[in-house]
Protein backbone atom coordinates (compact mmCIF):
# COMPACT_ATOMS: atom_id res chain seq x y z
CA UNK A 1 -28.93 -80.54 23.29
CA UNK A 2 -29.00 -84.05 24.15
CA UNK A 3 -31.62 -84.78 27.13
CA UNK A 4 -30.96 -87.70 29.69
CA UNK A 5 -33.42 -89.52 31.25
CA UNK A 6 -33.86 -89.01 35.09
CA UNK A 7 -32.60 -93.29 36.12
CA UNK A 8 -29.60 -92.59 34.49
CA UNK A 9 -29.07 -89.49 36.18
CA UNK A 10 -29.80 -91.20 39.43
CA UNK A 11 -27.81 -94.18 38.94
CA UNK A 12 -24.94 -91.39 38.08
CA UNK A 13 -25.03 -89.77 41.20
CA UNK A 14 -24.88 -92.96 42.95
CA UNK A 15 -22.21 -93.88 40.93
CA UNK A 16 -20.15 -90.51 41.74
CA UNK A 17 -20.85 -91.63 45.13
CA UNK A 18 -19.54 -94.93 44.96
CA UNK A 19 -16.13 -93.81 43.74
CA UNK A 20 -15.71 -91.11 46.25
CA UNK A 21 -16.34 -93.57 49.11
CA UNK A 22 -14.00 -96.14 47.39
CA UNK A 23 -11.26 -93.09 47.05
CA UNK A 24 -11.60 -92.61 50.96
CA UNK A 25 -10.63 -96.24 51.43
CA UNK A 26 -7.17 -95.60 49.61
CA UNK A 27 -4.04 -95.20 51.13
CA UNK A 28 -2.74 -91.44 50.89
CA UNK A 29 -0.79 -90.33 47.71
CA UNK A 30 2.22 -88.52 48.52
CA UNK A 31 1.95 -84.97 48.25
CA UNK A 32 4.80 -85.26 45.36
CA UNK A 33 3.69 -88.14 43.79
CA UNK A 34 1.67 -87.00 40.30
CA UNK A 35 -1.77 -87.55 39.74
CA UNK A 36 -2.88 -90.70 37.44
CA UNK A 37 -3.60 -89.88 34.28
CA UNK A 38 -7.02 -90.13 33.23
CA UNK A 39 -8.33 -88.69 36.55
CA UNK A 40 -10.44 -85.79 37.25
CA UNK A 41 -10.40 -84.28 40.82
CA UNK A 42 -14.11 -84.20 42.87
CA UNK A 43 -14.42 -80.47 42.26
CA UNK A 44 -14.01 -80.90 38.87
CA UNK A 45 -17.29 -83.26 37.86
């Protein structure tokens, strides 16, 4: 199993972070509207 080093762990996280703060900026999707493809829900990383 592949190991990865610790600063790219790090600059994951912040990453992750970044795009969840970015997310909160968007307007709301309609509940009906379907989800882009290529997406992964929060809960799912």
């Amino acid at each position: 199993m592949a190991v990865i080093p610790p600063d790219l762990l790090d600059r994951l996280r912040r990453l992750e972070e970044d795009v969840r703060e970015l997310r909160g900026r968007l307007p709301a999707r309609p509940e009906d509207a379907p989800a882009p493809q290529g997406t992964t829900p929060d809960n799912q990383l």
